[in-house]
PDB file of N, CA and C in Angstrom:
ATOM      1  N   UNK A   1      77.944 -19.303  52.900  1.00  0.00           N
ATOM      2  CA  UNK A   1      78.105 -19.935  51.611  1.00  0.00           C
ATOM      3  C   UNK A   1      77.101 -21.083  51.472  1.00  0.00           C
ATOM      4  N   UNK A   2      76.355 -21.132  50.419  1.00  0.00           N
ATOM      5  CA  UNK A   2      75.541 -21.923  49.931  1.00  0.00           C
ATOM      6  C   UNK A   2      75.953 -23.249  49.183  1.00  0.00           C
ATOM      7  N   UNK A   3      75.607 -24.513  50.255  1.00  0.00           N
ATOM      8  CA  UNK A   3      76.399 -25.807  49.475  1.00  0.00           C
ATOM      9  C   UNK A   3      75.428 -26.231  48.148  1.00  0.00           C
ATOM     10  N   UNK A   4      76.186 -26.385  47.180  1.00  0.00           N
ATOM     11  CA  UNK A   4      75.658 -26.905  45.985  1.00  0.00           C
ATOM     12  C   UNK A   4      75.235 -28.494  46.069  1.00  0.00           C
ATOM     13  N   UNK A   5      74.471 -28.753  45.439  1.00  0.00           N
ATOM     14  CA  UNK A   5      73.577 -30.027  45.115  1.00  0.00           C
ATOM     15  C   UNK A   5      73.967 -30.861  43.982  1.00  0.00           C
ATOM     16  N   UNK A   6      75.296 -30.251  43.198  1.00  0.00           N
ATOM     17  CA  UNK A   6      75.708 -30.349  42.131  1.00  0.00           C
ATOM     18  C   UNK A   6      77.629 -30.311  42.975  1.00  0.00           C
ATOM     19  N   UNK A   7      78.454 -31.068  42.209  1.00  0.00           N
ATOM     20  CA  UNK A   7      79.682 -31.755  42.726  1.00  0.00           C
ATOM     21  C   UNK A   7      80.257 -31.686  41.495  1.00  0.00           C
ATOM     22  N   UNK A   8      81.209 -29.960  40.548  1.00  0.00           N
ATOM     23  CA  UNK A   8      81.662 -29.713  39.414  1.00  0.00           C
ATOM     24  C   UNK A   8      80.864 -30.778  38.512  1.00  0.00           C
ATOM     25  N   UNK A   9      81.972 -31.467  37.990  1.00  0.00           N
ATOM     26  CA  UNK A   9      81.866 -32.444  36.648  1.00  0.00           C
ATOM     27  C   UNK A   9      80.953 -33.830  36.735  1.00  0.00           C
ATOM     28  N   UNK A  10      80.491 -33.924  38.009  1.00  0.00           N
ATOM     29  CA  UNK A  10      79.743 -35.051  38.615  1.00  0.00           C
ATOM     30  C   UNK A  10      78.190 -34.988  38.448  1.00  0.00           C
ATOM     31  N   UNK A  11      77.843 -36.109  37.295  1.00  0.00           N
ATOM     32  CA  UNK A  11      76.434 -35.312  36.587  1.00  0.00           C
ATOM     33  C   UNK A  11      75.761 -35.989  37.386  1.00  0.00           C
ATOM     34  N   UNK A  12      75.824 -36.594  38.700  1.00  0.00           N
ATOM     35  CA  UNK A  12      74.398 -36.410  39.767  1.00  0.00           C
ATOM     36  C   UNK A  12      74.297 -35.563  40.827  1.00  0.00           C
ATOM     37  N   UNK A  13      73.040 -35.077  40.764  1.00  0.00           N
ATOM     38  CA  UNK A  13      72.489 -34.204  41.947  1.00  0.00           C
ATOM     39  C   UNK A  13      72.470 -35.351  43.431  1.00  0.00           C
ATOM     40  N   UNK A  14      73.458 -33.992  44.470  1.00  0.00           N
ATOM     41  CA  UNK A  14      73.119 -35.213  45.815  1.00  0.00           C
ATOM     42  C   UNK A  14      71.852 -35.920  46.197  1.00  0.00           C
ATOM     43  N   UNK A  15      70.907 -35.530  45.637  1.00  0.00           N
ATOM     44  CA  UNK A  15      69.435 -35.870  46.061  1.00  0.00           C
ATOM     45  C   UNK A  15      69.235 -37.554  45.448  1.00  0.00           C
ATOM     46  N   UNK A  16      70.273 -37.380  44.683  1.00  0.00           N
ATOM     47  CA  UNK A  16      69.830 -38.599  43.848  1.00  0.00           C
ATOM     48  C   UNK A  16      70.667 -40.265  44.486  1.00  0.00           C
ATOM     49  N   UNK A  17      71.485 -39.516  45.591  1.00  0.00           N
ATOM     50  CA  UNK A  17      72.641 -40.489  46.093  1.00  0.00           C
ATOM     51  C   UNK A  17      72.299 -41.249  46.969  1.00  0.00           C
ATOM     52  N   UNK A  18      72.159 -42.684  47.728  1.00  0.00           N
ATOM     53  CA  UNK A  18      71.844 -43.233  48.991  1.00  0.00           C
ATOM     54  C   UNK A  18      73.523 -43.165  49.467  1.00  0.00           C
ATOM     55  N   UNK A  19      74.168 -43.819  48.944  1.00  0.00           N
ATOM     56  CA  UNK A  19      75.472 -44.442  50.028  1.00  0.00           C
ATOM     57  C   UNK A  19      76.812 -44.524  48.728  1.00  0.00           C
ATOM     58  N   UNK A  20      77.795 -44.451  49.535  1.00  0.00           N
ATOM     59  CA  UNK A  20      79.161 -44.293  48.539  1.00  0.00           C
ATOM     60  C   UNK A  20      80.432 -45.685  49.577  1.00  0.00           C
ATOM     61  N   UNK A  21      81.171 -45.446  48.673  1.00  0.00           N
ATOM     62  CA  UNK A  21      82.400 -46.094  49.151  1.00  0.00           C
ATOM     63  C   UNK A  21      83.399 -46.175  48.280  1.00  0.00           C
ATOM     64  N   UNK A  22      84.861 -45.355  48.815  1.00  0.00           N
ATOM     65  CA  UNK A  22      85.967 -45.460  48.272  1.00  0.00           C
ATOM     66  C   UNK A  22      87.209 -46.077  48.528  1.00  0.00           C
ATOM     67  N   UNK A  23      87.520 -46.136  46.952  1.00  0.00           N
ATOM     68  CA  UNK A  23      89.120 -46.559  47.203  1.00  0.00           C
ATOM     69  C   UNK A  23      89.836 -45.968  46.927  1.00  0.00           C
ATOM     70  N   UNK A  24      90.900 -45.040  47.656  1.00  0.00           N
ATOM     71  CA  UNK A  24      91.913 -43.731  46.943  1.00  0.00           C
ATOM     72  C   UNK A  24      91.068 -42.741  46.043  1.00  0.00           C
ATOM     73  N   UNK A  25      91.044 -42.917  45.064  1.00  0.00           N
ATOM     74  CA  UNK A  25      90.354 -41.568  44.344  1.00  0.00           C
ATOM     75  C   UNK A  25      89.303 -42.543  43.527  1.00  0.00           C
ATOM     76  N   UNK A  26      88.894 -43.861  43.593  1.00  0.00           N
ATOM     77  CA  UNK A  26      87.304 -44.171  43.073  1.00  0.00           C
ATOM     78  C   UNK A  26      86.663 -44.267  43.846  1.00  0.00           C
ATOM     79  N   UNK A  27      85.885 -43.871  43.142  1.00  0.00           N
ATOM     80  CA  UNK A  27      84.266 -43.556  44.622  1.00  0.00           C
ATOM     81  C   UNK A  27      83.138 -44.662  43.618  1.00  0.00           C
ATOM     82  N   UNK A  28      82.182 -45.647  44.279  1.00  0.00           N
ATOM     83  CA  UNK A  28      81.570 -46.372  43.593  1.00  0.00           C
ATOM     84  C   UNK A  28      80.305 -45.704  44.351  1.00  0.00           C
ATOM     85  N   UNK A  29      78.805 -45.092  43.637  1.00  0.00           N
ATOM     86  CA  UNK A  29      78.050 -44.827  44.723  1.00  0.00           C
ATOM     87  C   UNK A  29      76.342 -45.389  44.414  1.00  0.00           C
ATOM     88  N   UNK A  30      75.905 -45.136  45.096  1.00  0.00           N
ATOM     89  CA  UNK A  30      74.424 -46.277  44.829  1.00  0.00           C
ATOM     90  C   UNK A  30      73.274 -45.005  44.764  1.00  0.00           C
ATOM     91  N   UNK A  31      72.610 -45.228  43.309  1.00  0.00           N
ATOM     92  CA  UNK A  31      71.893 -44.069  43.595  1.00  0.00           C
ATOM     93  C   UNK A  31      70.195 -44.798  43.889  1.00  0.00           C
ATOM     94  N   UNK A  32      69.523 -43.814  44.221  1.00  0.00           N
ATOM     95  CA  UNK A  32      68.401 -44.014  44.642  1.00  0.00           C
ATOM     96  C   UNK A  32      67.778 -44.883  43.776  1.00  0.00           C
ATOM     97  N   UNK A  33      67.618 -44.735  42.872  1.00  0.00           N
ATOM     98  CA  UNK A  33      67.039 -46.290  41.465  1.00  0.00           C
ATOM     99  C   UNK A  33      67.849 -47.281  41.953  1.00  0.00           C
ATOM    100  N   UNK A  34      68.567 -47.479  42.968  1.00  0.00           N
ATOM    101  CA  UNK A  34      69.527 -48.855  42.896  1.00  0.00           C
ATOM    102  C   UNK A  34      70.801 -49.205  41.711  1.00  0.00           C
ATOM    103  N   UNK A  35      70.834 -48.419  40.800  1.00  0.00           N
ATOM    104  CA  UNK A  35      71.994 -48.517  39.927  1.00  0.00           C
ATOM    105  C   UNK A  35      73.383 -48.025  40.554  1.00  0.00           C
ATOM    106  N   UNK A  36      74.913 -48.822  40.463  1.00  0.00           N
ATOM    107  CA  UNK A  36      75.692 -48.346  40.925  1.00  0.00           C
ATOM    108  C   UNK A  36      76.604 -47.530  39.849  1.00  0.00           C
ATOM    109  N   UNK A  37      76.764 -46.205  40.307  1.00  0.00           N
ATOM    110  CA  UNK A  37      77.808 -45.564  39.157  1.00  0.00           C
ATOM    111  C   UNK A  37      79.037 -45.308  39.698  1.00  0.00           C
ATOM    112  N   UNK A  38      80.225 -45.533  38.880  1.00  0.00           N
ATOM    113  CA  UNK A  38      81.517 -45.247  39.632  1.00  0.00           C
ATOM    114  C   UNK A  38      82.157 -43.880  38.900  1.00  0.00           C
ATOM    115  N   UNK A  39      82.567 -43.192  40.035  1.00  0.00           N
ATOM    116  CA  UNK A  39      83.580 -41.473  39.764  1.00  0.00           C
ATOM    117  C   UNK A  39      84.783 -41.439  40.388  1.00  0.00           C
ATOM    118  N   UNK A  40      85.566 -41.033  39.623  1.00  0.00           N
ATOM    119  CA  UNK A  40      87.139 -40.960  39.455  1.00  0.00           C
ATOM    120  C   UNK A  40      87.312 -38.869  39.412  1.00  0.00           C
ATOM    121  N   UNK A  41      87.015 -38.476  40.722  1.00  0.00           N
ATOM    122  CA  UNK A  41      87.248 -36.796  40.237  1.00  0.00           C
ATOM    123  C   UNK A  41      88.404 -36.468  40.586  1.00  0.00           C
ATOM    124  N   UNK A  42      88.912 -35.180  39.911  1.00  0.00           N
ATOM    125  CA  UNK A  42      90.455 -34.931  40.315  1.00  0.00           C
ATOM    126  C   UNK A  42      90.326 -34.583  42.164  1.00  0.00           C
ATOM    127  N   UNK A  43      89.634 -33.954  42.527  1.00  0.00           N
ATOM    128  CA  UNK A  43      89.702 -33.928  43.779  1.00  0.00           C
ATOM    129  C   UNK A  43      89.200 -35.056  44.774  1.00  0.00           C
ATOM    130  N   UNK A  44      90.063 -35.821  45.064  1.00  0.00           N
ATOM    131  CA  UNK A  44      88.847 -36.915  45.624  1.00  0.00           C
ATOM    132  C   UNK A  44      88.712 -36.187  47.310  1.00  0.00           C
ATOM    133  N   UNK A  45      89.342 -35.363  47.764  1.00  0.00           N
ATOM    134  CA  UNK A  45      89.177 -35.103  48.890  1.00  0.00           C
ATOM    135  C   UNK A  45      88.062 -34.209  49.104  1.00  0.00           C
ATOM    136  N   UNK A  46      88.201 -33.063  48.137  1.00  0.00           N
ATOM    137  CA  UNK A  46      86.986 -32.571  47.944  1.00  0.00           C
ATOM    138  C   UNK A  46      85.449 -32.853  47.619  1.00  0.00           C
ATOM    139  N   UNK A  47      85.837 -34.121  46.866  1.00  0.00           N
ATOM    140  CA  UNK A  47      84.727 -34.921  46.592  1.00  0.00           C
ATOM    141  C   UNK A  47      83.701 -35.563  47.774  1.00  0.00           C
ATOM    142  N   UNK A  48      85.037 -36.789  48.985  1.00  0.00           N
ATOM    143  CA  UNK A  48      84.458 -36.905  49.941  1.00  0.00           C
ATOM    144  C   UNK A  48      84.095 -35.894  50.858  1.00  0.00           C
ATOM    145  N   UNK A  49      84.456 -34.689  50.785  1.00  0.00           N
ATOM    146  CA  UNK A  49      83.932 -33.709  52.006  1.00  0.00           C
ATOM    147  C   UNK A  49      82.273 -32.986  51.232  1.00  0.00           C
ATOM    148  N   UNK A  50      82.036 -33.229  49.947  1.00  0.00           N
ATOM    149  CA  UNK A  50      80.583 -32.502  49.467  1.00  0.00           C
ATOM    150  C   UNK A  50      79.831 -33.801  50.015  1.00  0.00           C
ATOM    151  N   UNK A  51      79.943 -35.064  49.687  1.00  0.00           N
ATOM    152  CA  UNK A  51      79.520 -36.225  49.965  1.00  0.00           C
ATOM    153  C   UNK A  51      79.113 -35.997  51.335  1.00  0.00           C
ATOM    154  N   UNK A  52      79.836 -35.707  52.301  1.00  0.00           N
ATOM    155  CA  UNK A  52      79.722 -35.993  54.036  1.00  0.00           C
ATOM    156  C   UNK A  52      78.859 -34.861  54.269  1.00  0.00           C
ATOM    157  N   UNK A  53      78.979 -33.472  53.512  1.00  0.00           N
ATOM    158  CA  UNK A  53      77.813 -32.354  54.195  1.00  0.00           C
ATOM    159  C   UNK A  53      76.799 -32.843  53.224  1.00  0.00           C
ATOM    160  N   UNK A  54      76.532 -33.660  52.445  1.00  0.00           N
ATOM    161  CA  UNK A  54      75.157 -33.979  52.021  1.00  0.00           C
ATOM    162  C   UNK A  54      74.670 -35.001  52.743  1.00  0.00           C
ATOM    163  N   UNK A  55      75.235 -35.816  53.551  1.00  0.00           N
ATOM    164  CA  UNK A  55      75.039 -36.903  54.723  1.00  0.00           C
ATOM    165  C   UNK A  55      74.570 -37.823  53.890  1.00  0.00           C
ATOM    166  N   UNK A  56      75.643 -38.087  52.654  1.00  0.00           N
ATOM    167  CA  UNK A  56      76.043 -39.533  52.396  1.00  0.00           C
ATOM    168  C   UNK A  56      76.277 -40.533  52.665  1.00  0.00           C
ATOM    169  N   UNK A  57      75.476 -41.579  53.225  1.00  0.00           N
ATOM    170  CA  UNK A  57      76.211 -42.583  53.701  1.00  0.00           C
ATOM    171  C   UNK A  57      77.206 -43.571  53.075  1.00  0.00           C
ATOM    172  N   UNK A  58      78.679 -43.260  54.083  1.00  0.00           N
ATOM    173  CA  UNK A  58      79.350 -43.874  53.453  1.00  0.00           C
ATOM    174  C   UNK A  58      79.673 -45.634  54.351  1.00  0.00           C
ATOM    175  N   UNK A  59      79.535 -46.646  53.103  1.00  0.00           N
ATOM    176  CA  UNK A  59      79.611 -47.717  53.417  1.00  0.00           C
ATOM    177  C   UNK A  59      81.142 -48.230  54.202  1.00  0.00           C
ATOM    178  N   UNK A  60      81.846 -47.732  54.000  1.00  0.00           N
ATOM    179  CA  UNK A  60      83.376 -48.688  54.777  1.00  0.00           C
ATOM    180  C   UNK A  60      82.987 -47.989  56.218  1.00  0.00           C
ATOM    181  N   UNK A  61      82.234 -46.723  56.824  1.00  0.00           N
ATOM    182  CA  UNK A  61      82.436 -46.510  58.155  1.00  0.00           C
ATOM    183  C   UNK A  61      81.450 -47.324  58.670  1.00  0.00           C
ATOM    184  N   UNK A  62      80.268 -47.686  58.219  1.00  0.00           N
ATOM    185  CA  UNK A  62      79.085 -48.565  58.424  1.00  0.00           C
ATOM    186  C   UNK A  62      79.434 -50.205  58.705  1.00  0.00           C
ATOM    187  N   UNK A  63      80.753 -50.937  57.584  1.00  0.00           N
ATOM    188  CA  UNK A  63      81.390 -51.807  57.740  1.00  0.00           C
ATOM    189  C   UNK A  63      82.497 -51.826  59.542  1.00  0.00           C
ATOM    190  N   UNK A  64      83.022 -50.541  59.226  1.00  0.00           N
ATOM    191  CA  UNK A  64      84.142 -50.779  60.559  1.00  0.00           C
ATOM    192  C   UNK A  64      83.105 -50.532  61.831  1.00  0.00           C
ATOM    193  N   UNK A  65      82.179 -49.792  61.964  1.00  0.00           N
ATOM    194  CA  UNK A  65      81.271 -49.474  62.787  1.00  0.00           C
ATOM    195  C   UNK A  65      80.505 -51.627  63.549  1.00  0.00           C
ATOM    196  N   UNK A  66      80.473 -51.829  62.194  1.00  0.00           N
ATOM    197  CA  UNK A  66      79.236 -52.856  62.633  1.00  0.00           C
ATOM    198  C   UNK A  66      80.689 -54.056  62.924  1.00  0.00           C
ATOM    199  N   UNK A  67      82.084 -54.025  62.784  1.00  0.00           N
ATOM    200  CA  UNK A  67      82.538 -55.110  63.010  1.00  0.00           C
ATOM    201  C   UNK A  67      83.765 -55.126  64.219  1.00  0.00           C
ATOM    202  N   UNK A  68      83.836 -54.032  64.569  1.00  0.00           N
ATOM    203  CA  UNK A  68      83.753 -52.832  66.350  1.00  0.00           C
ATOM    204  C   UNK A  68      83.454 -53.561  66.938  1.00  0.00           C
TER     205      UNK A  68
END
């Protein structure tokens, strides 16, 4: 199966993403221009698992990582 670059109703392409971070089902994420956009999708679980095979970096593991 071929992972999409595209995330349903979520009008950015992963290419366009540096780093994310959520709270329950908002995701705030930083795209490559430096603008931050925030997404509320019905799946947030699904959401974070397209995020992680596009090797999103997500900011709260980067936070618990660096204070470890």
């Amino acid at each position: 199966m071929m992972l999409s670059s595209r995330y349903l109703d979520f009008e950015y392409d992963a290419s366009q993403l540096i780093k994310f971070i959520a709270a329950g089902d908002f995701f705030s994420c930083m795209l490559k221009t430096g603008d931050i956009i925030h997404y509320t999708p019905t799946n947030p679980d699904l959401f974070l698992q397209w995020l992680v095979a596009h090797d999103i970096e997500n900011i709260r593991r980067i936070e618990r990582d660096t204070f470890n």
